[in-house]
Protein backbone atom coordinates (compact mmCIF):
# COMPACT_ATOMS: atom_id res chain seq x y z
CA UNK A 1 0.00 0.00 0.00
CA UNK A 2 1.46 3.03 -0.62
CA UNK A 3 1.60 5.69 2.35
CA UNK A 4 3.66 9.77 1.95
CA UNK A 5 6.31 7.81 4.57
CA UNK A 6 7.78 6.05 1.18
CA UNK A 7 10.92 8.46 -0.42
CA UNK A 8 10.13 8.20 -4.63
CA UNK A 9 13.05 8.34 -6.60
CA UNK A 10 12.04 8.06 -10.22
CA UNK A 11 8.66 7.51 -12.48
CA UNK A 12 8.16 6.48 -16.01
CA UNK A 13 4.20 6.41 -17.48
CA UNK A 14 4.31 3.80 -20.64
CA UNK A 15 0.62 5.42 -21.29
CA UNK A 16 -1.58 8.28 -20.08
CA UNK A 17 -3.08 5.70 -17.59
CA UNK A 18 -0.49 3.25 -16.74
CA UNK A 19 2.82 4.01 -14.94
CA UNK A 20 5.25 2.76 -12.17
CA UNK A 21 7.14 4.84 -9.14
CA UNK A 22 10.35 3.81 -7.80
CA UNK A 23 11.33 4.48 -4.20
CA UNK A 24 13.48 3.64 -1.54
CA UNK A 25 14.04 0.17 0.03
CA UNK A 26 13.07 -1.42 -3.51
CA UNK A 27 9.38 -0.82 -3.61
CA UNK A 28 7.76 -0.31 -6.72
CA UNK A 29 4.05 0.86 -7.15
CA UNK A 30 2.29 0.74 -10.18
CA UNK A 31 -0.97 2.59 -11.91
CA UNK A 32 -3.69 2.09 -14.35
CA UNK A 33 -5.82 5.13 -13.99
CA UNK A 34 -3.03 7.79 -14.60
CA UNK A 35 -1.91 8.15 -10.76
CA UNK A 36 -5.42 8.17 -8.80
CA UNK A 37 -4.83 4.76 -7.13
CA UNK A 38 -1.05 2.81 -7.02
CA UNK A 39 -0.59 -0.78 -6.14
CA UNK A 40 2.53 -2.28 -4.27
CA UNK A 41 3.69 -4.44 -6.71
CA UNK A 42 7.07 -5.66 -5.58
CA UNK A 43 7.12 -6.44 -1.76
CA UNK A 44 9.33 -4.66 0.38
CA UNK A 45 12.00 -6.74 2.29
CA UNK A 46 14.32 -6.51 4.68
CA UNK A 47 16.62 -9.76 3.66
CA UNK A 48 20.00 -9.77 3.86
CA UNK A 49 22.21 -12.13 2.35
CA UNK A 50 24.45 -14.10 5.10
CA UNK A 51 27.09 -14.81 2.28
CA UNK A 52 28.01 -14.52 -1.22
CA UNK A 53 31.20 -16.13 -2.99
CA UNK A 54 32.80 -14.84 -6.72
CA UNK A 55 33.68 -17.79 -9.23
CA UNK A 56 36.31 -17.15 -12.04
CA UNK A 57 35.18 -15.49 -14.80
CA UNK A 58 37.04 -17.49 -17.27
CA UNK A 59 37.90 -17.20 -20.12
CA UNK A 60 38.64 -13.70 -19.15
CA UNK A 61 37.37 -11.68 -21.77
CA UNK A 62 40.01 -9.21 -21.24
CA UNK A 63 43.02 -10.65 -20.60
CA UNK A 64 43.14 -12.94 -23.42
């Protein structure tokens, strides 16, 4: 749900009606009326990752 607490960062409209908003924390709302009414459509999560690891990228593509 969207509530004025959420920090926007960017917008793009593909149509007078339907658009998405970007904001902080990764959530994404989205609208098919031209902005009257947004829906949460990515969930907002706190997760993070207790690890990662980096494999070799070979070949290397540039160091031949």
């Amino acid at each position: 749900m969207f509530t004025a607490s959420k920090h926007l960062n960017a917008f793009y409209f593909l149509n007078s009606n339907t658009g998405f908003l970007a904001g902080n924390f990764g959530s994404i709302l989205k609208t098919t009326n031209g902005g009257g009414n947004f829906v949460n459509i990515f969930n907002e999560s706190n997760f993070v990752a207790n690890s990662y690891s980096l494999f070799q990228n070979y070949p290397n593509p540039f160091n031949p």
